[in-house]
Protein backbone atom coordinates (compact mmCIF):
# COMPACT_ATOMS: atom_id res chain seq x y z
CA UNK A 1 50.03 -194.02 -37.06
CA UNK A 2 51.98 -190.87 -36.81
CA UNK A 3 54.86 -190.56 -39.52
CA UNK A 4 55.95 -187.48 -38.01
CA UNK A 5 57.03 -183.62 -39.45
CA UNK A 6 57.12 -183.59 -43.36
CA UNK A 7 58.59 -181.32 -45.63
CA UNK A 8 57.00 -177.99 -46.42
CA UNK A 9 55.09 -177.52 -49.42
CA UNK A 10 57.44 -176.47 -52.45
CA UNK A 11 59.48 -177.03 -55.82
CA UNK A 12 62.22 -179.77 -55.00
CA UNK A 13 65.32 -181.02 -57.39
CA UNK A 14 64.20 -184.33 -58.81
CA UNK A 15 65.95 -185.95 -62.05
CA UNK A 16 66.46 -183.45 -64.89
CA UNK A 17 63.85 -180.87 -63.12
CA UNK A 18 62.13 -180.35 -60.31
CA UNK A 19 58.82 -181.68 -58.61
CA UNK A 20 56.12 -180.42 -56.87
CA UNK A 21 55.80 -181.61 -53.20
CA UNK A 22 52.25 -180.65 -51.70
CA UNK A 23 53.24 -181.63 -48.27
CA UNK A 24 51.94 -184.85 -48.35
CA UNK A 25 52.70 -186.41 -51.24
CA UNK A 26 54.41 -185.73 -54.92
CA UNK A 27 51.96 -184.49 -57.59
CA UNK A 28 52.00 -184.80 -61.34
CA UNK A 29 53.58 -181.04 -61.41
CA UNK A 30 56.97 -181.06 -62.97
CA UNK A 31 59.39 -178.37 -64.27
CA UNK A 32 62.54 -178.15 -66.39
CA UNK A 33 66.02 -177.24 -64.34
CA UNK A 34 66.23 -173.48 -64.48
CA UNK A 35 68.82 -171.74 -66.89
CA UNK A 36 71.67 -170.31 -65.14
CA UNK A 37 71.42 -166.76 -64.60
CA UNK A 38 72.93 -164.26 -67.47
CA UNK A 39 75.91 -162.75 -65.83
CA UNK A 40 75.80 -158.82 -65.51
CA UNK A 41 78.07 -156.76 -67.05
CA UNK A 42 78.81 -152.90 -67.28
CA UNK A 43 78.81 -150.98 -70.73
CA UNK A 44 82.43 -152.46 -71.16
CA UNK A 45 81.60 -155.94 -70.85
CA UNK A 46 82.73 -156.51 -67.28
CA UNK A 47 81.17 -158.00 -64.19
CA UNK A 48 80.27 -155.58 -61.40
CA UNK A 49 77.31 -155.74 -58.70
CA UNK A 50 73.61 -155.43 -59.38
CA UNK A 51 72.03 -152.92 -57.23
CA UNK A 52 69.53 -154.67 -54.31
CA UNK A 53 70.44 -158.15 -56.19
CA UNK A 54 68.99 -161.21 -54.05
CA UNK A 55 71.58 -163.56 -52.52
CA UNK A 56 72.58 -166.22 -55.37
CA UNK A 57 72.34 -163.26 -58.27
CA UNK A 58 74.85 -161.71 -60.21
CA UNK A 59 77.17 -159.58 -57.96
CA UNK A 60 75.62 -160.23 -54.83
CA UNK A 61 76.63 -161.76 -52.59
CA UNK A 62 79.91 -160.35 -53.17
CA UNK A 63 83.01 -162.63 -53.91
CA UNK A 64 85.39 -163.03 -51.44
CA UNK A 65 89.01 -163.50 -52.34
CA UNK A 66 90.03 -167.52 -51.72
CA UNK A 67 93.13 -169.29 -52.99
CA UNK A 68 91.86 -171.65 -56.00
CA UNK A 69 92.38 -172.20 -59.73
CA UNK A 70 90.72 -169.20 -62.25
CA UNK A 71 87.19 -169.20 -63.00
CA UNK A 72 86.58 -171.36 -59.45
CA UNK A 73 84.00 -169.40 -57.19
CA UNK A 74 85.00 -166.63 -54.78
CA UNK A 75 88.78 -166.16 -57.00
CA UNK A 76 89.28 -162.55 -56.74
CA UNK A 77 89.00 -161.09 -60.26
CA UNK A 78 92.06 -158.31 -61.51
CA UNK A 79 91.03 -155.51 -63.97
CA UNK A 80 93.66 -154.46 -66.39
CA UNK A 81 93.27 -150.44 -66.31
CA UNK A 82 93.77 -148.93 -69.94
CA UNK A 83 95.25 -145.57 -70.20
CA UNK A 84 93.81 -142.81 -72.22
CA UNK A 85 95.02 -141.90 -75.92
CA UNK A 86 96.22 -138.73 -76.10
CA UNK A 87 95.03 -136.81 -79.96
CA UNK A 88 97.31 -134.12 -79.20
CA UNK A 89 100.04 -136.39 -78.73
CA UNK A 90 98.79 -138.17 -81.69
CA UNK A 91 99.13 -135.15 -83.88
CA UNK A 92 102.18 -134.42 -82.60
CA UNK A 93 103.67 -137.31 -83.58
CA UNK A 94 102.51 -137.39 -87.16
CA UNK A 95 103.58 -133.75 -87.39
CA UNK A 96 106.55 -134.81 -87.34
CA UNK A 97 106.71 -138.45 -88.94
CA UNK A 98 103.02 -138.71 -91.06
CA UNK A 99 101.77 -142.07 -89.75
CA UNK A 100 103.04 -142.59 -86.97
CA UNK A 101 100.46 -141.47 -84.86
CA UNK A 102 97.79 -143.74 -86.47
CA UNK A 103 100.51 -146.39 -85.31
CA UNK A 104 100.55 -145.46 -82.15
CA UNK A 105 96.98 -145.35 -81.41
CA UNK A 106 97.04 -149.45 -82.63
CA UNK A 107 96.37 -148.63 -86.67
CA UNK A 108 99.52 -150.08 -87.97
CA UNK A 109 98.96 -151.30 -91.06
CA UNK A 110 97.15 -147.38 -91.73
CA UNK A 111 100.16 -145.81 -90.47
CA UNK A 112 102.13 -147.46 -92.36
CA UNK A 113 100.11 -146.92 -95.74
CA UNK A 114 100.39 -143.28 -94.69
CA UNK A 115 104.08 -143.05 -94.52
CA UNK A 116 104.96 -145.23 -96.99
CA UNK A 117 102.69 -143.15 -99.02
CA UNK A 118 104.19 -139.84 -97.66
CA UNK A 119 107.77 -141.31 -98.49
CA UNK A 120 106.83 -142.06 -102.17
CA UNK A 121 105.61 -138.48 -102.86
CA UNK A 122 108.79 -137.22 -101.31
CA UNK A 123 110.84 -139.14 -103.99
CA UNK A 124 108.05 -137.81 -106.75
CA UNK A 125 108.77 -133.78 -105.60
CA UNK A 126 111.81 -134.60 -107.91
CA UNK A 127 109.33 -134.00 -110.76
CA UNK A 128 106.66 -131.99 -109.17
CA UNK A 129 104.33 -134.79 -109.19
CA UNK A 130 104.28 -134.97 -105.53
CA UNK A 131 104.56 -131.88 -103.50
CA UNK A 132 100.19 -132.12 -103.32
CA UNK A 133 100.69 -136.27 -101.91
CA UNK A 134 103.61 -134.75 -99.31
CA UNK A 135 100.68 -132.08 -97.81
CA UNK A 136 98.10 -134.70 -98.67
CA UNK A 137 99.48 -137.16 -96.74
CA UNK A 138 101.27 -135.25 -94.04
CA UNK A 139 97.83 -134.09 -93.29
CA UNK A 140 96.10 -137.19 -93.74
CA UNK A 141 98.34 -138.30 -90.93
CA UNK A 142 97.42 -135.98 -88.54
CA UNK A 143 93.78 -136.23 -88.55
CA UNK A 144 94.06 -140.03 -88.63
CA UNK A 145 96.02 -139.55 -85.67
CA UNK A 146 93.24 -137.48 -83.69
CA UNK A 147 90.32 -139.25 -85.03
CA UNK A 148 91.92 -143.06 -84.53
CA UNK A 149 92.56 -141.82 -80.77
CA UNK A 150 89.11 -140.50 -80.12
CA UNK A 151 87.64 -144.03 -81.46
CA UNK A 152 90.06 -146.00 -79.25
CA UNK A 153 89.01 -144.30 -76.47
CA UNK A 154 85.17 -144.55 -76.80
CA UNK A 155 85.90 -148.11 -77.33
CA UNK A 156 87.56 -148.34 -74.24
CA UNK A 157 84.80 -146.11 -72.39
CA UNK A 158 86.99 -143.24 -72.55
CA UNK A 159 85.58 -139.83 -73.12
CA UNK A 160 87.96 -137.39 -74.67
């Protein structure tokens, strides 16, 4: 009695796992379900393509862009792009109010130490006390305001 073509020899889904099929009949051989596959990111974190990555990897095959909720398969994926800090412009700015340019680089709460600090050694020049905290922190600000650009840019990928 002929039963006809069967299925090729192979791992098949079967419960939690998968089973071995010999081609004839099921064997003892069972695995667990595989873990899904660690998404790949660039230095920043993000998803991009893996070089010569088999079909069902990471990044290939590539998605393409289909009406659906976020996070559902094939939803085309928008990149915010992050402008560079400038330190010169950083300087600049605390050149003229100390502080600020730590503020504007996204270190409020220093900039704001360093003015507030800056302010209280104007009102101590009154009795000399604080014409060295006026160039300490007038100068304090400025290279706060290079260096506090320079790390938000590496963090950001950025070289400067």
């Amino acid at each position: 009695m002929n039963e006809g073509p069967s299925a090729p020899p192979g791992w098949y889904p079967a419960g939690e796992g998968e089973r071995y099929w010999d081609g004839r009949a099921w064997t003892a051989h069972t695995r667990p379900p595989m873990a899904p596959p660690v998404a790949a990111t660039d230095a920043h974190g993000l998803p991009h393509r893996v070089a010569d990555a088999p079909w069902g990897q990471p990044g290939w095959p590539p998605p393409t862009p289909s009406p659906g909720p976020p996070g559902m398969v094939g939803t085309p994926v928008y990149y915010a792009q992050v402008a560079p800090k400038s330190p010169a412009l950083s300087v600049l700015a605390s050149f003229f109010l100390p502080g600020l340019g730590s503020m504007i680089n996204g270190d409020v709460a220093k900039g704001v130490g360093i003015l507030i600090g800056y302010l209280i050694s104007c009102v101590l020049v009154i009795v000399l006390i604080g014409i060295v905290g006026v160039f300490g922190f007038w100068v304090w600000g400025m290279v706060d305001a290079a260096a506090g650009a320079r790390r938000w840019n590496a963090r950001h990928g950025i070289l400067s």
